[in-house]
PDB file of N, CA and C in Angstrom:
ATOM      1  N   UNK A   1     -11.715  21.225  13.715  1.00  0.00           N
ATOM      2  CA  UNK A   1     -12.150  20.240  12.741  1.00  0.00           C
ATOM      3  C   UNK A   1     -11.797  20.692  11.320  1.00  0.00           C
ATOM      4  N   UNK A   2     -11.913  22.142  11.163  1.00  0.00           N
ATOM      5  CA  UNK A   2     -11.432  22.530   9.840  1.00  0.00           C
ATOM      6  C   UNK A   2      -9.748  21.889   9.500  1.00  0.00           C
ATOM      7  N   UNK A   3      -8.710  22.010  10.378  1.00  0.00           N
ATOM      8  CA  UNK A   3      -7.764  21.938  10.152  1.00  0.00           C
ATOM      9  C   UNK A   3      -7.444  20.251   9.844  1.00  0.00           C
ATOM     10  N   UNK A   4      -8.711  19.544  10.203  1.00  0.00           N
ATOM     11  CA  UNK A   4      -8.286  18.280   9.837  1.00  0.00           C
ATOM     12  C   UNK A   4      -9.190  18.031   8.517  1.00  0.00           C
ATOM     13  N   UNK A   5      -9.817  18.589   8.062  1.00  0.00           N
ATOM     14  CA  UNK A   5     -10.435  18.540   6.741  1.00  0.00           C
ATOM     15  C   UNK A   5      -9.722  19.204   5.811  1.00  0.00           C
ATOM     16  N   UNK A   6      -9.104  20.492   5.769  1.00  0.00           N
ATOM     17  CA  UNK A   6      -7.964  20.697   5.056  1.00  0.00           C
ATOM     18  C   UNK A   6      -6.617  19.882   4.707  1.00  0.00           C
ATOM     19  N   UNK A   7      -6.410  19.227   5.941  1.00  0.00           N
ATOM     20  CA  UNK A   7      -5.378  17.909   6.139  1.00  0.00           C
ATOM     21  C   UNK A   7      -5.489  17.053   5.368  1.00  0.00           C
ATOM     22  N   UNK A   8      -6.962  16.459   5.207  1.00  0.00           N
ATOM     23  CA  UNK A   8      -7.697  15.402   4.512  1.00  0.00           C
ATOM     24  C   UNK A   8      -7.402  16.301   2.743  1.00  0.00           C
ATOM     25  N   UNK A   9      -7.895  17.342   3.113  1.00  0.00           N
ATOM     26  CA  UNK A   9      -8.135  17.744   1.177  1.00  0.00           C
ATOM     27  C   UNK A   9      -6.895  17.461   0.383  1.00  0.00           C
ATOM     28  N   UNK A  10      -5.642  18.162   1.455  1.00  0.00           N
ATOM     29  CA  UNK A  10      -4.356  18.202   1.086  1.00  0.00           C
ATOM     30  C   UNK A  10      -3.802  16.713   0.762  1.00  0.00           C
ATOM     31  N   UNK A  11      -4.036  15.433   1.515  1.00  0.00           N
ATOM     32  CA  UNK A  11      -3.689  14.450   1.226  1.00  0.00           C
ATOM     33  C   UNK A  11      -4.469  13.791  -0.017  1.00  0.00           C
ATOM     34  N   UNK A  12      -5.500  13.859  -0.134  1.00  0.00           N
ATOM     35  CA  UNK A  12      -6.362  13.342  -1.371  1.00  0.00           C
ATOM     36  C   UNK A  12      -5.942  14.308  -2.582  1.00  0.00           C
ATOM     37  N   UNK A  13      -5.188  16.053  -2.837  1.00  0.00           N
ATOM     38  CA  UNK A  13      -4.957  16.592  -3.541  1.00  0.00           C
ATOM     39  C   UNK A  13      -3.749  15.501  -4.301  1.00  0.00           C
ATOM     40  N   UNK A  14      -2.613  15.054  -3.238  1.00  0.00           N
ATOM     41  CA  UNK A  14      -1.722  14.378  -3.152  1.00  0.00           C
ATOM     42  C   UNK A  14      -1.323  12.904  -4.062  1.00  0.00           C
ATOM     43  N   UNK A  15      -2.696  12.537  -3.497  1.00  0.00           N
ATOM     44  CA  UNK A  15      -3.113  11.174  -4.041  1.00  0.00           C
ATOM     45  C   UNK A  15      -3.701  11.064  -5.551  1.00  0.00           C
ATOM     46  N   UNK A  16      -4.724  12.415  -5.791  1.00  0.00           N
ATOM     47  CA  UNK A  16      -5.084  12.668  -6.804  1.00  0.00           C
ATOM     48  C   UNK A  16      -3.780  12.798  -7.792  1.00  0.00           C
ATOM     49  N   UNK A  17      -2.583  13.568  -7.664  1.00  0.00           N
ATOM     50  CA  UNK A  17      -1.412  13.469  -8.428  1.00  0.00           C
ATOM     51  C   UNK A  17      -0.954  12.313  -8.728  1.00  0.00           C
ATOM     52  N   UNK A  18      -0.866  11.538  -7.423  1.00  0.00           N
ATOM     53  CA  UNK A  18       0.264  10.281  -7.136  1.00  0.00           C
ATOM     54  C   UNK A  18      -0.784   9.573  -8.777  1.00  0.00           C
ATOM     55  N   UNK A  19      -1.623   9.223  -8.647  1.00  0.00           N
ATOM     56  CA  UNK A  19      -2.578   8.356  -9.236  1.00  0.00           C
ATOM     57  C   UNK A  19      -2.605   8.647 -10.846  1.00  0.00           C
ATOM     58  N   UNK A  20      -2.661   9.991 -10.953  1.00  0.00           N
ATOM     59  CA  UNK A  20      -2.518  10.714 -12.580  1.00  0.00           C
ATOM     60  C   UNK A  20      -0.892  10.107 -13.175  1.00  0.00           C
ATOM     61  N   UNK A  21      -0.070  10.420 -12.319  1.00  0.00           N
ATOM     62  CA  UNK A  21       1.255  10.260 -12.756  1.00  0.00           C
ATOM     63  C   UNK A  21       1.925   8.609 -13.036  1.00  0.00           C
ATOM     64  N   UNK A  22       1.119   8.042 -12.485  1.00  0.00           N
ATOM     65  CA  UNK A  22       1.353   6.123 -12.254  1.00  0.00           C
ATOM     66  C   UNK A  22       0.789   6.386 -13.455  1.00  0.00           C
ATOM     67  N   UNK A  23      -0.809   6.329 -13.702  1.00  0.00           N
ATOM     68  CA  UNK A  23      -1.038   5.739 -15.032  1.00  0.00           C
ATOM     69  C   UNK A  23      -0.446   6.237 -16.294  1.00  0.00           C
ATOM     70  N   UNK A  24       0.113   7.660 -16.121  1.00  0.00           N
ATOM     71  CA  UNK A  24       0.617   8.002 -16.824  1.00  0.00           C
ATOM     72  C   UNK A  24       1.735   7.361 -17.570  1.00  0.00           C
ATOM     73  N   UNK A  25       2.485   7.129 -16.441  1.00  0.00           N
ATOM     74  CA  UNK A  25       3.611   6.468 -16.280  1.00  0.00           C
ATOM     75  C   UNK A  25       3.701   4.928 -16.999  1.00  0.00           C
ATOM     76  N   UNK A  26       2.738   4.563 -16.996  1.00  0.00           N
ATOM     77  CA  UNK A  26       2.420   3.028 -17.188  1.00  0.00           C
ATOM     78  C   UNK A  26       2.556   3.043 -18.962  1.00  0.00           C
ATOM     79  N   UNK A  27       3.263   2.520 -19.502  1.00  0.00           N
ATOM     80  CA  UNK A  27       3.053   2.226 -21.040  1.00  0.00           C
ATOM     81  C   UNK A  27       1.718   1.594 -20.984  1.00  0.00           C
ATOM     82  N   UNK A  28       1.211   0.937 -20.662  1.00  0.00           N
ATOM     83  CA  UNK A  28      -0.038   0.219 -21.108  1.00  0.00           C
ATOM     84  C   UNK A  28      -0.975   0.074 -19.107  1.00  0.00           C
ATOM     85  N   UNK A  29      -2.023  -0.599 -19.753  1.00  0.00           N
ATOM     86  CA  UNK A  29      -3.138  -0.952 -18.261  1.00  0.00           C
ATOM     87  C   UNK A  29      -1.556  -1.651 -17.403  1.00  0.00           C
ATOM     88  N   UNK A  30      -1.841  -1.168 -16.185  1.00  0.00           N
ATOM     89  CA  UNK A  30      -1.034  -1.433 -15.473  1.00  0.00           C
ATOM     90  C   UNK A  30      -1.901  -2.605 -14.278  1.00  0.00           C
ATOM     91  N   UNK A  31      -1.488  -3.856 -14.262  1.00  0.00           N
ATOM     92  CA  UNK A  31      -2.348  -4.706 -13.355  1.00  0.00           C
ATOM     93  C   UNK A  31      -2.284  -4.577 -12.122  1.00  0.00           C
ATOM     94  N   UNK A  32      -1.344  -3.625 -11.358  1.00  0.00           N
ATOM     95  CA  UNK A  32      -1.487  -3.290  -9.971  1.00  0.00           C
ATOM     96  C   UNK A  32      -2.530  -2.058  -9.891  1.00  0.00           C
ATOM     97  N   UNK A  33      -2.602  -0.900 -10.724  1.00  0.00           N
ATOM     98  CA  UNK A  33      -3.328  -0.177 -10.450  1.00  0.00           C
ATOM     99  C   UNK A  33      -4.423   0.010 -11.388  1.00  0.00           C
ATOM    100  N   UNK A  34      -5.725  -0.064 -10.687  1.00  0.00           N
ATOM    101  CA  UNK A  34      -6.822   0.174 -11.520  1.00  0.00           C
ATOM    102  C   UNK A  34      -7.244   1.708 -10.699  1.00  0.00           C
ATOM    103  N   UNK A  35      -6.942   2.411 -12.400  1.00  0.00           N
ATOM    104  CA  UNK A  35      -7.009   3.869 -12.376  1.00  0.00           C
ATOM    105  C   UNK A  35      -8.604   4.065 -12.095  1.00  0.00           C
ATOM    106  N   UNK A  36      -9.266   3.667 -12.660  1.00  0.00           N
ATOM    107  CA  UNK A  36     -10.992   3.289 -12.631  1.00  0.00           C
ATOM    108  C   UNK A  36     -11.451   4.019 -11.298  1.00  0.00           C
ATOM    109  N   UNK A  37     -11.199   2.408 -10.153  1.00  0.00           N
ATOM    110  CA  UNK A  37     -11.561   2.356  -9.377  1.00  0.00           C
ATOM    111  C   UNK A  37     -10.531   3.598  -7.834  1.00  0.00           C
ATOM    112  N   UNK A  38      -9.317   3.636  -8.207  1.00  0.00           N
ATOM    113  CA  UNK A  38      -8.694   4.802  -7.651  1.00  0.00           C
ATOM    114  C   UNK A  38      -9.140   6.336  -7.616  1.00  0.00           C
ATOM    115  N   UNK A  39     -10.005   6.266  -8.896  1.00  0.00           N
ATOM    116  CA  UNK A  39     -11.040   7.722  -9.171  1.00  0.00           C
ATOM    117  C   UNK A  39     -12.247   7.480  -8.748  1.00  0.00           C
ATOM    118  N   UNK A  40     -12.447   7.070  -8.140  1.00  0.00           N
ATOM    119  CA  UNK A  40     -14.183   6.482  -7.936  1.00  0.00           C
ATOM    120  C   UNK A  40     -13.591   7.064  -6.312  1.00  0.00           C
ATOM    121  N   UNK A  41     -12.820   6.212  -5.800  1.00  0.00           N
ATOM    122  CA  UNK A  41     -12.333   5.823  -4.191  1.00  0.00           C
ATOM    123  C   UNK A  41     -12.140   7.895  -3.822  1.00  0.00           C
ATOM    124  N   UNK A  42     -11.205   8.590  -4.672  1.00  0.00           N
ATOM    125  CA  UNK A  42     -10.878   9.814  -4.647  1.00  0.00           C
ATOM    126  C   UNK A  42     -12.527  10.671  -5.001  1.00  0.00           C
ATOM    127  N   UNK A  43     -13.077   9.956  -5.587  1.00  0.00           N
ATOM    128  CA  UNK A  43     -14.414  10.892  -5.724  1.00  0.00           C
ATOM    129  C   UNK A  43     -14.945  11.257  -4.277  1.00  0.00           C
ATOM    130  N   UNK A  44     -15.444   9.893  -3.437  1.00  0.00           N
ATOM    131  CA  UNK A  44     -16.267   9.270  -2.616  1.00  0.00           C
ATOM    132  C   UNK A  44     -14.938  10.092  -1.321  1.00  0.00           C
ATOM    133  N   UNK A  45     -13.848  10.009  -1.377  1.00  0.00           N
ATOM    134  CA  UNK A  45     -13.485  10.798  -0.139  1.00  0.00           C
ATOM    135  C   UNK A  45     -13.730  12.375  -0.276  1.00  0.00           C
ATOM    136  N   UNK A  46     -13.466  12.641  -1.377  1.00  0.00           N
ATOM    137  CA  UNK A  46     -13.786  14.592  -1.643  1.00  0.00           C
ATOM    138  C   UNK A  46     -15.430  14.459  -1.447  1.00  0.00           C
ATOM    139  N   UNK A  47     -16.448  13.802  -1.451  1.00  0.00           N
ATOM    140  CA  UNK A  47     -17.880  13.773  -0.941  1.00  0.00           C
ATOM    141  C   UNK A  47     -17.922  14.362   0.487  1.00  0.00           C
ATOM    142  N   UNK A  48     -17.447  12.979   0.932  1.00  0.00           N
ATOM    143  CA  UNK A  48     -16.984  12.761   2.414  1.00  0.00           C
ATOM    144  C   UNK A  48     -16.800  14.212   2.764  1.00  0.00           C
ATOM    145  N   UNK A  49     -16.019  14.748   2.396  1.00  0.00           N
ATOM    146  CA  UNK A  49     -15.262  15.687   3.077  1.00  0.00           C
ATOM    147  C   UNK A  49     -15.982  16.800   2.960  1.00  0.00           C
ATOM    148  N   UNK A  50     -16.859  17.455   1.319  1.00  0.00           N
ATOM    149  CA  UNK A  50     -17.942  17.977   1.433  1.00  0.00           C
ATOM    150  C   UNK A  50     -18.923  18.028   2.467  1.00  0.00           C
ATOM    151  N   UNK A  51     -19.160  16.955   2.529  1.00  0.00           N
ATOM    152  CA  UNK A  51     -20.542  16.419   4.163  1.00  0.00           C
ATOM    153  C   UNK A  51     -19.996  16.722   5.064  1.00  0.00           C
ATOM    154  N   UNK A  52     -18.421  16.539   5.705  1.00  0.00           N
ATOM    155  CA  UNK A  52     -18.343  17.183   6.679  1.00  0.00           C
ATOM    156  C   UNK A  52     -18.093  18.507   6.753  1.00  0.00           C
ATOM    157  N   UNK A  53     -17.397  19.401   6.135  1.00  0.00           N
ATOM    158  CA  UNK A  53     -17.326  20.571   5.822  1.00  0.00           C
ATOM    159  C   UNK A  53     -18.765  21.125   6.278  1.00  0.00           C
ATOM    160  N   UNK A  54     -20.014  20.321   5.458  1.00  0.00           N
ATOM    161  CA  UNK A  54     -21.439  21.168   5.954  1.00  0.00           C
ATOM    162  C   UNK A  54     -21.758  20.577   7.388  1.00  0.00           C
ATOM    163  N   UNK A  55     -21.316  19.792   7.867  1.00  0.00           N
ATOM    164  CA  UNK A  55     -22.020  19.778   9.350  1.00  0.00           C
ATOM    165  C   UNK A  55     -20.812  20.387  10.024  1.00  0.00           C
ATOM    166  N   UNK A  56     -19.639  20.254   9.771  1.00  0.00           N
ATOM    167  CA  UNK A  56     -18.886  21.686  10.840  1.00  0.00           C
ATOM    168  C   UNK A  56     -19.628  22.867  10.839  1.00  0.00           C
ATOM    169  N   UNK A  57     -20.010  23.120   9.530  1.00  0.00           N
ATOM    170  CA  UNK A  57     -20.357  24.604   9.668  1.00  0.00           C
ATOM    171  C   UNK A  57     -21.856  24.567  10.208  1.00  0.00           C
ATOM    172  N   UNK A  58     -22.511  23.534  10.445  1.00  0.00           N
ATOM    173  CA  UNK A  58     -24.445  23.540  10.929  1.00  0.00           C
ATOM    174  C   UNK A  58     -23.802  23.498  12.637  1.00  0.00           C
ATOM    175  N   UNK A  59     -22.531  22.946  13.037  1.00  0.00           N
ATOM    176  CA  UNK A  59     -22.069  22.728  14.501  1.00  0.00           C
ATOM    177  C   UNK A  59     -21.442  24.316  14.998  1.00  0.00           C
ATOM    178  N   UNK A  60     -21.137  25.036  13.849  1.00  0.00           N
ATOM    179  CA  UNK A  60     -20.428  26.165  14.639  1.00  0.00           C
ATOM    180  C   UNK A  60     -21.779  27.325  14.506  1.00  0.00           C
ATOM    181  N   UNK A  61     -22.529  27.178  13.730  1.00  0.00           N
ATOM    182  CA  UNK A  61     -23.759  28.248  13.546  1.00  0.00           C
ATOM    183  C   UNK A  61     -25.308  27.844  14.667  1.00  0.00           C
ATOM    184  N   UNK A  62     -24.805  26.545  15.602  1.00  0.00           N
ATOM    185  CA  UNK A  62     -25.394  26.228  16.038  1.00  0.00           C
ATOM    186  C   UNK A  62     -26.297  25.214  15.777  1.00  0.00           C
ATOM    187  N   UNK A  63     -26.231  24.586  14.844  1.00  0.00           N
ATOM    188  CA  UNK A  63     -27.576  23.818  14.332  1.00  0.00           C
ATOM    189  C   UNK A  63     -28.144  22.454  13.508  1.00  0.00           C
TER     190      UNK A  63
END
């Protein structure tokens, strides 16, 4: 399970770039991407992934 939560970190690390570099990129608000809500979405999966991280480790310590 670790190796698919690292999988997960690595792709959201990914996304976290992809997302910096668009708005960057954008002379002005760009109407396809709302940077806003793309950081909110990237918050709420690195949570995610926190929470599971702690119940792998309550599943391998037994508990």
């Amino acid at each position: 399970m670790m190796q698919a939560i690292r999988a997960l970190e690595r792709a959201i690390d990914r996304l976290e770039q992809d997302v910096e570099g668009l708005v960057s990129a954008a002379s002005g608000p760009s109407p396809g991407i709302d940077a806003a809500a793309a950081r909110t979405a990237l918050r709420s999966l690195d949570s995610l992934i926190t929470e599971l991280k702690g119940q792998d480790v309550k599943e391998q310590v037994g508990g």
